[in-house]
N, C-alpha and C. Protein backbone atom coordinates (compact mmCIF):
# COMPACT_ATOMS: atom_id res chain seq x y z
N UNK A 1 -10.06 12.64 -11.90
CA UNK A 1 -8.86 12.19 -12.58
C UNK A 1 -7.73 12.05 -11.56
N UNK A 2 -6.93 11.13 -11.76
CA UNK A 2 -6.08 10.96 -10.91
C UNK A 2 -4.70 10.68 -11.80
N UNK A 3 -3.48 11.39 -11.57
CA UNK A 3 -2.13 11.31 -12.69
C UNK A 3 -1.24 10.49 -11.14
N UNK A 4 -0.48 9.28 -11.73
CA UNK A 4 0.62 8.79 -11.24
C UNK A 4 1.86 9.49 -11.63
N UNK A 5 2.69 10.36 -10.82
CA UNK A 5 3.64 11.05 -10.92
C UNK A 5 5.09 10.40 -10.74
N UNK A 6 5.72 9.85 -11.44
CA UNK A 6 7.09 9.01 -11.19
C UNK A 6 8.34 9.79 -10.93
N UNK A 7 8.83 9.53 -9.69
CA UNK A 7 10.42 10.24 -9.73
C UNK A 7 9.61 11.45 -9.11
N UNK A 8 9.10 11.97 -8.23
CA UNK A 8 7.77 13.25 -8.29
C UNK A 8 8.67 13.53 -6.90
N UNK A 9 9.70 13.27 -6.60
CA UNK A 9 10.60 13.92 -5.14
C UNK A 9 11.79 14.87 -5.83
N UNK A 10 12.08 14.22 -7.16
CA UNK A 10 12.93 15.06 -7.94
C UNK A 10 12.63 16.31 -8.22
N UNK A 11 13.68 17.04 -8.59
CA UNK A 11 13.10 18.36 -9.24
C UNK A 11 12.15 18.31 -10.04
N UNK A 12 12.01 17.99 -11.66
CA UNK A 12 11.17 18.12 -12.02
C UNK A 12 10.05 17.80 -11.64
N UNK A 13 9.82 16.74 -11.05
CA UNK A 13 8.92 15.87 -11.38
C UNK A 13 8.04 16.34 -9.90
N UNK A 14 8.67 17.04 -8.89
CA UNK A 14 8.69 17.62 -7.64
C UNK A 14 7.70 18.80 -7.98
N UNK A 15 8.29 19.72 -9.32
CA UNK A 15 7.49 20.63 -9.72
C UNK A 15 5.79 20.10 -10.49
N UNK A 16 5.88 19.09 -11.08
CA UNK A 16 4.68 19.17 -11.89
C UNK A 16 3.57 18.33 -10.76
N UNK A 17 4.11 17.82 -9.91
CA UNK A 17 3.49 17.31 -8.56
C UNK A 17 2.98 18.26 -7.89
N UNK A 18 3.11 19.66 -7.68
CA UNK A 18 3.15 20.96 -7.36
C UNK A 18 1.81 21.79 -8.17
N UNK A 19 2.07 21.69 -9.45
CA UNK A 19 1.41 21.94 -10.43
C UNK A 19 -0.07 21.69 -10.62
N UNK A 20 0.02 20.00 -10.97
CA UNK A 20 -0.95 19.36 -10.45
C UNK A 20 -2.13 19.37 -9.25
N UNK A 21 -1.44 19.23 -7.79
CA UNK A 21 -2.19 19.45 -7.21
C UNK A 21 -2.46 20.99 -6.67
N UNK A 22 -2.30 22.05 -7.47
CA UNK A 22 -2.32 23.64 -6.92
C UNK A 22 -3.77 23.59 -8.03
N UNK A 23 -3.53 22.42 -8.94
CA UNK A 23 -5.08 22.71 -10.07
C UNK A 23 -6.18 21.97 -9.33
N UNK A 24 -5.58 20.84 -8.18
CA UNK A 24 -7.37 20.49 -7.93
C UNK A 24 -7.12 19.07 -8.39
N UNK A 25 -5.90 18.29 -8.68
CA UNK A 25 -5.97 16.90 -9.41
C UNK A 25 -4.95 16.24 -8.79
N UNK A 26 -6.17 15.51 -8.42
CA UNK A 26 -5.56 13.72 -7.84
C UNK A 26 -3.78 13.35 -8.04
N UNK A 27 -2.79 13.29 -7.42
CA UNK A 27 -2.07 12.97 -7.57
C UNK A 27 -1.40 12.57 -6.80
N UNK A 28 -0.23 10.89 -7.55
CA UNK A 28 0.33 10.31 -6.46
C UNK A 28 1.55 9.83 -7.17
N UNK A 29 2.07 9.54 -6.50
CA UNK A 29 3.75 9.47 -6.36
C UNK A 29 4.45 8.67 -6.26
N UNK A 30 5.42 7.99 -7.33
CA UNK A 30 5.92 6.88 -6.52
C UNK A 30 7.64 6.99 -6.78
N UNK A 31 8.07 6.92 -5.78
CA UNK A 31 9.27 7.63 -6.04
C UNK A 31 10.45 6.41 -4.82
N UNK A 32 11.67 5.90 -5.28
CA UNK A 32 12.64 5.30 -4.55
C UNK A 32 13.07 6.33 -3.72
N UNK A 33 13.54 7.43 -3.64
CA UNK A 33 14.26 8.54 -2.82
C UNK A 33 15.57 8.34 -3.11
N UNK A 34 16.25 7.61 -3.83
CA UNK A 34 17.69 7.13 -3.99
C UNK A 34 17.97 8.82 -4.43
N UNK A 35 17.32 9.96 -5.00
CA UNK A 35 18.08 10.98 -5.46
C UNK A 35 17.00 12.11 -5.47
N UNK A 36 16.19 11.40 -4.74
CA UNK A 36 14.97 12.68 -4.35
C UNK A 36 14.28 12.72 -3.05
N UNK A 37 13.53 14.00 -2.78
CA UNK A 37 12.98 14.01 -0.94
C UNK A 37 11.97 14.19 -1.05
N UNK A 38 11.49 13.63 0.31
CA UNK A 38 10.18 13.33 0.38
C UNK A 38 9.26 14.65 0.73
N UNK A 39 10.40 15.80 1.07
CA UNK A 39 10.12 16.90 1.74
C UNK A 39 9.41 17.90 0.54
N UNK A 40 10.16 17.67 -0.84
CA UNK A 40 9.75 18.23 -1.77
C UNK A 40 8.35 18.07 -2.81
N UNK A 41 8.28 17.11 -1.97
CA UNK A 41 6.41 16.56 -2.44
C UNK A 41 5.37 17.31 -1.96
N UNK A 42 4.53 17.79 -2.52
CA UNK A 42 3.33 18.58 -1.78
C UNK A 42 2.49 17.89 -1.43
N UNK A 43 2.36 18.65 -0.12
CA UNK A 43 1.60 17.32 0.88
C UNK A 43 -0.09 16.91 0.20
N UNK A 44 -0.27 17.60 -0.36
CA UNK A 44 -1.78 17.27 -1.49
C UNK A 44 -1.57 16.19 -1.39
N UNK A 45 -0.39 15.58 -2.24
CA UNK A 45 0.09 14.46 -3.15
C UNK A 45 0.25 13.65 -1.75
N UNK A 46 -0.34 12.06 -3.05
CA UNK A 46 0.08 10.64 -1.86
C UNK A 46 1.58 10.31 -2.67
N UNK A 47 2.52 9.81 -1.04
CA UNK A 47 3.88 9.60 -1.60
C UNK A 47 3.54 7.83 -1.28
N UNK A 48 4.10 7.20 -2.16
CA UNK A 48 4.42 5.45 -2.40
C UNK A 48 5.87 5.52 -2.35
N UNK A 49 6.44 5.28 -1.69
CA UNK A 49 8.03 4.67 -1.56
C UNK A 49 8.14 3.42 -2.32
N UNK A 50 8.75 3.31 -3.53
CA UNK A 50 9.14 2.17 -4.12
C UNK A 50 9.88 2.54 -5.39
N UNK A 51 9.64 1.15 -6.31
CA UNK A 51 10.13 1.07 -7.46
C UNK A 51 9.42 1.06 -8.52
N UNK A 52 9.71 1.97 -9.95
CA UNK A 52 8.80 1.64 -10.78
C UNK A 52 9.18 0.21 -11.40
N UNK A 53 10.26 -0.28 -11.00
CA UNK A 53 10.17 -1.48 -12.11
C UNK A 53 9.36 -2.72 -11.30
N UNK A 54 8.95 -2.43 -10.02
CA UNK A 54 7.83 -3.42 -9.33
C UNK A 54 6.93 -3.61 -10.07
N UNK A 55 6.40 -4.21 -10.63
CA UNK A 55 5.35 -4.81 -11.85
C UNK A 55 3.99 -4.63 -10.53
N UNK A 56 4.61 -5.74 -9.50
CA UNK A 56 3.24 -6.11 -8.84
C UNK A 56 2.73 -4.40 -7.74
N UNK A 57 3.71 -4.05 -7.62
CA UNK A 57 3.72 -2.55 -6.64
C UNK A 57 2.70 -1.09 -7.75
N UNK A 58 3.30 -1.38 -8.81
CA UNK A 58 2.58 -0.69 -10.16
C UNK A 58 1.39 -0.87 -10.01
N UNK A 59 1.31 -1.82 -10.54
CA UNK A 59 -0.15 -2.37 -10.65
C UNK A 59 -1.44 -2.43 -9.28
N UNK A 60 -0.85 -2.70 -8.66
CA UNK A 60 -1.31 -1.95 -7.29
C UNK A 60 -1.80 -0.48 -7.07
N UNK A 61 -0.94 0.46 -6.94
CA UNK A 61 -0.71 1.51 -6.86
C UNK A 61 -1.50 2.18 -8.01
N UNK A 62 -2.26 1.60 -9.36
CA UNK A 62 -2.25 2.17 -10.09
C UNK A 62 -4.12 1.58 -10.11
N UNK A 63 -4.53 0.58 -9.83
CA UNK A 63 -5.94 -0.09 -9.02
C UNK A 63 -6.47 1.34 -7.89
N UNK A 64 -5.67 1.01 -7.44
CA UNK A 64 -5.64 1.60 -5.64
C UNK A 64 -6.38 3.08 -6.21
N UNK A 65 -5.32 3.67 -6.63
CA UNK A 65 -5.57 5.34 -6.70
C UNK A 65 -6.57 5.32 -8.09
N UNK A 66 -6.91 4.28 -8.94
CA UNK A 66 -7.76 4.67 -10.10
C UNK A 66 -6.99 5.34 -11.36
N UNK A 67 -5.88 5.18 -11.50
CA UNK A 67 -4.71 6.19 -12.10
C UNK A 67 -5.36 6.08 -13.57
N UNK A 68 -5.49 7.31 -14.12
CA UNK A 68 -5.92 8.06 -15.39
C UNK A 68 -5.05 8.26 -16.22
N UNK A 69 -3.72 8.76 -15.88
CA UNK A 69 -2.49 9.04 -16.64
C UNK A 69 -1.30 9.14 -15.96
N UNK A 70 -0.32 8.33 -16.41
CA UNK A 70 1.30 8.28 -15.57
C UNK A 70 2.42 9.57 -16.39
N UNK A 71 2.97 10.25 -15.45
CA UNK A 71 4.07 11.41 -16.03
C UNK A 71 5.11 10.78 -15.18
N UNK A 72 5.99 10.46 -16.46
CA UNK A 72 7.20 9.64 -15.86
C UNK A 72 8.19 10.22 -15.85
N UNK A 73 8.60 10.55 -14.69
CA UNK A 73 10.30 12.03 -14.63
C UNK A 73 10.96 10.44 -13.80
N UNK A 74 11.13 9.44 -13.63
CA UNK A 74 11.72 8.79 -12.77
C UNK A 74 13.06 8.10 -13.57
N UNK A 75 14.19 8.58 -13.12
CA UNK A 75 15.52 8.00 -14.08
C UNK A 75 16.77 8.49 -13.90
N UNK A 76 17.50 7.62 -13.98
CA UNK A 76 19.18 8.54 -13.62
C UNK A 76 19.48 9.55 -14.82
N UNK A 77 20.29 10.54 -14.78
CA UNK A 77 20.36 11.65 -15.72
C UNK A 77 21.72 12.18 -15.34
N UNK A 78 22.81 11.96 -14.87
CA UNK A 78 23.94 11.90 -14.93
C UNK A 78 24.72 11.64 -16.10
N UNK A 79 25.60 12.05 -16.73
CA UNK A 79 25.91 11.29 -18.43
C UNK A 79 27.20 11.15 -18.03
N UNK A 80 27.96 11.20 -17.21
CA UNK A 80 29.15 10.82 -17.20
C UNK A 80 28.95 9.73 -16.51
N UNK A 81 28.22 9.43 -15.52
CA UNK A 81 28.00 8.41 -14.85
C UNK A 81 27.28 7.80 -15.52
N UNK A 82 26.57 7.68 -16.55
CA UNK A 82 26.04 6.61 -17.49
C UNK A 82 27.25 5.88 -18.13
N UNK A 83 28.40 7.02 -18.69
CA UNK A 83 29.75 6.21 -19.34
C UNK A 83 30.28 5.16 -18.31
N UNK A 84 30.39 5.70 -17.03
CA UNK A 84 31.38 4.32 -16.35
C UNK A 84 29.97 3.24 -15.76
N UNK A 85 28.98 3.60 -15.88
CA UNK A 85 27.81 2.48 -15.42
C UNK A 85 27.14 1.74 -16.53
N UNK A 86 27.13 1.98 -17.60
CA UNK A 86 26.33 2.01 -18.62
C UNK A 86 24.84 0.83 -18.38
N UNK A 87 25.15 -0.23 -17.65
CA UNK A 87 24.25 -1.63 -17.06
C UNK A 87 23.51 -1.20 -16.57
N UNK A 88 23.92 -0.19 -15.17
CA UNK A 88 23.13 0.43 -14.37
C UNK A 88 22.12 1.89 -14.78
N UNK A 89 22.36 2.42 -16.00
CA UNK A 89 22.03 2.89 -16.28
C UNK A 89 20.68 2.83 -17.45
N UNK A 90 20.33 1.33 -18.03
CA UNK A 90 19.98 1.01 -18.77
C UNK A 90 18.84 -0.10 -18.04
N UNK A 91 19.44 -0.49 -16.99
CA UNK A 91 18.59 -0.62 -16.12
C UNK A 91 17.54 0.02 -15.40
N UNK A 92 17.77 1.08 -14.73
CA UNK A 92 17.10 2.29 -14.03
C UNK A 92 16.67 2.88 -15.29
N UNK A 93 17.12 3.34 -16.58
CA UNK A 93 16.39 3.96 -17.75
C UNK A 93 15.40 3.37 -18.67
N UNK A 94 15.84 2.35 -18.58
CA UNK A 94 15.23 1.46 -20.26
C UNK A 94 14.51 0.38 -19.31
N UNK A 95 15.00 -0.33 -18.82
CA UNK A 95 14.43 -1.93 -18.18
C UNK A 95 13.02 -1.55 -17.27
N UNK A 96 13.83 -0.41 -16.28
CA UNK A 96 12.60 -0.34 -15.20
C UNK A 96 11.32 0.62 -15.81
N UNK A 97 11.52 1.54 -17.48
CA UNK A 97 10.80 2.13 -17.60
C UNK A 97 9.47 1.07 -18.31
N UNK A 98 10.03 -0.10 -19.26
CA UNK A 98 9.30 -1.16 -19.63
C UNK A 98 8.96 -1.96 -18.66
N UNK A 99 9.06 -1.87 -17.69
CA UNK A 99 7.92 -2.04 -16.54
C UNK A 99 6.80 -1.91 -16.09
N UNK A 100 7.26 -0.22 -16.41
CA UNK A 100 6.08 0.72 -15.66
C UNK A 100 5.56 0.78 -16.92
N UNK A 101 5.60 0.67 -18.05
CA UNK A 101 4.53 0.68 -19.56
C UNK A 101 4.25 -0.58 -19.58
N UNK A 102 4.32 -1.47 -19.00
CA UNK A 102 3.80 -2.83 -18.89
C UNK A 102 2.60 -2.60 -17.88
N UNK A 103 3.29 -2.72 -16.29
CA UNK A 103 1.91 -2.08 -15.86
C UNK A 103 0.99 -1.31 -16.24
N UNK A 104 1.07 -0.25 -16.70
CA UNK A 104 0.03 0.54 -17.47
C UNK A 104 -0.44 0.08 -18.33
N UNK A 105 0.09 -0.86 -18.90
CA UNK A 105 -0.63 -1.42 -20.56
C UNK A 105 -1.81 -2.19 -19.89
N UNK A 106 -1.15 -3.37 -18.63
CA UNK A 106 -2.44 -4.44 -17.99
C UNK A 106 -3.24 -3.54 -17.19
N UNK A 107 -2.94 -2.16 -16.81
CA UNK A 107 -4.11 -1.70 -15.45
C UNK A 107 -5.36 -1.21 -16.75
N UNK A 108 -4.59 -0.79 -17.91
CA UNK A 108 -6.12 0.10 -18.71
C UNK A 108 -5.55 1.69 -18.74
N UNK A 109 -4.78 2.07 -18.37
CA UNK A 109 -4.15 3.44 -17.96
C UNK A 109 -3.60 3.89 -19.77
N UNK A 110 -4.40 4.79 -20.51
CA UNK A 110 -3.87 5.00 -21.87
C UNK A 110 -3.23 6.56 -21.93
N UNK A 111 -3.02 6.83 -20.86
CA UNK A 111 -2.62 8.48 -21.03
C UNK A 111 -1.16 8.40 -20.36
N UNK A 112 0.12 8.63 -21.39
CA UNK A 112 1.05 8.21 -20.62
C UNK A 112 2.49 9.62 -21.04
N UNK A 113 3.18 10.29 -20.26
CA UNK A 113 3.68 11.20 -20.92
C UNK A 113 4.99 10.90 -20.43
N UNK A 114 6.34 10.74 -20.94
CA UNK A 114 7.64 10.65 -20.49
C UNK A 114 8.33 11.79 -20.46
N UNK A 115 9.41 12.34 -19.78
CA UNK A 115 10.06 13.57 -20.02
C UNK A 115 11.27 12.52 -20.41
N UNK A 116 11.94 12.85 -21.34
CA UNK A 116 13.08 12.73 -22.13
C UNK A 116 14.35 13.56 -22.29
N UNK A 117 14.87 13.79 -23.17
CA UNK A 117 15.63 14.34 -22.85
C UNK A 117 16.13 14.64 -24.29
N UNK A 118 17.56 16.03 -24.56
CA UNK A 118 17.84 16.69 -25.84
C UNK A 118 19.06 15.60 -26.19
N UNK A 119 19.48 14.61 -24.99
CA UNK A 119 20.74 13.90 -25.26
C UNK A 119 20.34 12.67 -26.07
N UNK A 120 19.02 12.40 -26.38
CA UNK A 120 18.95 11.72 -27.80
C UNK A 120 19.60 11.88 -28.67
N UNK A 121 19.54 13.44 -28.97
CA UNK A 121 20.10 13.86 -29.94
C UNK A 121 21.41 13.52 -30.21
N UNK A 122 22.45 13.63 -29.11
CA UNK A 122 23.60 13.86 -29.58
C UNK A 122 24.24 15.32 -29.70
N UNK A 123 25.45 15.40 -30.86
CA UNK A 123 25.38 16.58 -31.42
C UNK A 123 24.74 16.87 -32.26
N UNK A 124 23.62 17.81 -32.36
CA UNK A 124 22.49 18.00 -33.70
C UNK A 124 23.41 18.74 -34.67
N UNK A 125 23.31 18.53 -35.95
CA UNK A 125 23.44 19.22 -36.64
C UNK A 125 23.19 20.83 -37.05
N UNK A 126 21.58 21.01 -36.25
CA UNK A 126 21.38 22.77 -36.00
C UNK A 126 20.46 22.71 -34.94
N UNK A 127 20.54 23.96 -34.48
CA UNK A 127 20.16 24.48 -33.37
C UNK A 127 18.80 25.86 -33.53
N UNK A 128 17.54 25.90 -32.89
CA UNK A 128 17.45 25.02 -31.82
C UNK A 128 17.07 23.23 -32.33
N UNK A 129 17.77 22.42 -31.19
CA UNK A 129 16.99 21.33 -31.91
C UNK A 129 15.29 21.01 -31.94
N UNK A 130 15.05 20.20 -32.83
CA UNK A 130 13.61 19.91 -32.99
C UNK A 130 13.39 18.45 -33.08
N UNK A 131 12.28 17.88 -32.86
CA UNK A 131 12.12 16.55 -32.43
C UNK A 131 12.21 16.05 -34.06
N UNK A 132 11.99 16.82 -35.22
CA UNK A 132 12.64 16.64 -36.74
C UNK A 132 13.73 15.92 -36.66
N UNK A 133 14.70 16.25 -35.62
CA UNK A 133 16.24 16.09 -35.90
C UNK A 133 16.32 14.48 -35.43
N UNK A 134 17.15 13.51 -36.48
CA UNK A 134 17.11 12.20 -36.48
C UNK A 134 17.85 11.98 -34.33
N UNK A 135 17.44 10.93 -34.16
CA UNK A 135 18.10 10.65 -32.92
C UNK A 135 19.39 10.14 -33.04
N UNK A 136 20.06 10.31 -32.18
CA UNK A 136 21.85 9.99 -32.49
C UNK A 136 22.71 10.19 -31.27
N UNK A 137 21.79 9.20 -30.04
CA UNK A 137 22.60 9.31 -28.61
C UNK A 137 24.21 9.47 -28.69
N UNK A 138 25.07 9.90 -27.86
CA UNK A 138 26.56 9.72 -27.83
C UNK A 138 27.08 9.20 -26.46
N UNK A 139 25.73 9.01 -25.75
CA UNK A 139 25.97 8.38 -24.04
C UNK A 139 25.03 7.17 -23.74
N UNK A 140 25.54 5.87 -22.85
CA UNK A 140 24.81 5.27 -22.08
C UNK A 140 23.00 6.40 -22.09
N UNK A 141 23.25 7.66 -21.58
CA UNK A 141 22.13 8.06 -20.92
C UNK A 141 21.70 8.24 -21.65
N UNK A 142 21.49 9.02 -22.69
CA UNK A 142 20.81 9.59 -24.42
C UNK A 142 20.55 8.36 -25.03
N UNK A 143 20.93 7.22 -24.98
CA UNK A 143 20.44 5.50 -25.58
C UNK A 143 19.51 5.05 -24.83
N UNK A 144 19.44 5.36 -23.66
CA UNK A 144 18.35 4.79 -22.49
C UNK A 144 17.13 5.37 -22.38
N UNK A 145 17.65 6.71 -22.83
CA UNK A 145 16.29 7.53 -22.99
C UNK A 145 15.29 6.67 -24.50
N UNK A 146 16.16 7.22 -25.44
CA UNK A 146 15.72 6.88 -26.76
C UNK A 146 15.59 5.38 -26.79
N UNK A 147 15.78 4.48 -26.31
CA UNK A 147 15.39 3.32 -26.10
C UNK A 147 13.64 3.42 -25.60
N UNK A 148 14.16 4.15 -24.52
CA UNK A 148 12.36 4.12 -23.54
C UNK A 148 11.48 4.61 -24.92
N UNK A 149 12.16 5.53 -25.44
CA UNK A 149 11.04 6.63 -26.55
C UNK A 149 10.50 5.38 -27.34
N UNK A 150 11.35 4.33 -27.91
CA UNK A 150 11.05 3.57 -29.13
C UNK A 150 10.02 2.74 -28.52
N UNK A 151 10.18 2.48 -27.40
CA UNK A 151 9.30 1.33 -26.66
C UNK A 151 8.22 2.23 -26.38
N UNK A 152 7.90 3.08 -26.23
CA UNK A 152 6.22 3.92 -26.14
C UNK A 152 5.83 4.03 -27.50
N UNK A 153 6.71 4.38 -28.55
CA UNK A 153 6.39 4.48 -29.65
C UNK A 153 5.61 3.06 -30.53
N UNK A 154 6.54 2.28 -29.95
CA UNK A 154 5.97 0.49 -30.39
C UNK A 154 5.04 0.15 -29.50
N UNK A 155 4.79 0.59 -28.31
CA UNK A 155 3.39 0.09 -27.81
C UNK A 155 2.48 1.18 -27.70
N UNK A 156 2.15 2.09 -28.41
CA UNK A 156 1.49 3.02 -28.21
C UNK A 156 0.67 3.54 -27.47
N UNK A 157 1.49 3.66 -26.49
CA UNK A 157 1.15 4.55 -25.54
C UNK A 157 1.39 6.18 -25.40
């Protein structure tokens, strides 16, 4: 098995790259570095310098290594900087993530997991929240997320 790890220089995504290969499983990486290091990758892991919204780099990358399942941590997560960017943010969140579920839809790749986020929500009504609780972004970033969610949800992945 082999998992395509997105954003995998970031923290999170740094950790489950970690994770992964401490179990014994194939994993590779494709990460811009615009807000993550290359240092934080475990050297197990193959690093790809690029973009997920490269259609043709995806699809490549995803041939190449045989990819089984994509874990997508790759995305801006700033929320104040989503308010004064909101384009850029919807771009890097929403646009480039229907990319990378495009590629995956043409490589054959059906195992696909996103990390998201509680700023769907908004302000929930109660606490703790639960994925029960209707979505109700209040940022650029919490719309970009829940955008990506609706688009896995409609192509079922």
């Amino acid at each position: 098995m082999t998992v395509l790890v997105t954003g995998g220089a970031g923290y999170i995504g740094s950790h489950m790259v970690l994770a992964l290969t401490d179990a014994g499983i194939d994993t590779v990486v494709v990460d811009n570095l615009s807000t993550g290091f290359a240092w934080a990758i475990s050297p197990a892991a193959k690093l790809v310098r690029g973009n997920i919204g490269d259609e043709g780099l995806m699809m490549q990358v995803m041939a190449e290594h045989k990819v089984d399942a994509v874990m997508h941590f790759a995305g801006s997560i700033v929320v104040p900087d989503s308010v004064s960017d909101p384009l850029g943010y919807y771009l890097n969140n929403t646009v480039n993530s229907r990319a990378l579920m495009h590629s995956a839809v043409k490589s054959g790749v059906k195992n696909f997991i996103f990390s998201s986020t509680a700023a769907v929500y908004g302000n929930p009504k109660t606490l703790p929240v639960t994925e029960a609780e209707a979505p109700a972004p209040i940022s650029p970033y919490g719309t970009s997320k829940w955008m990506t969610e609706q688009m896995l949800q409609d192509s079922h992945l």
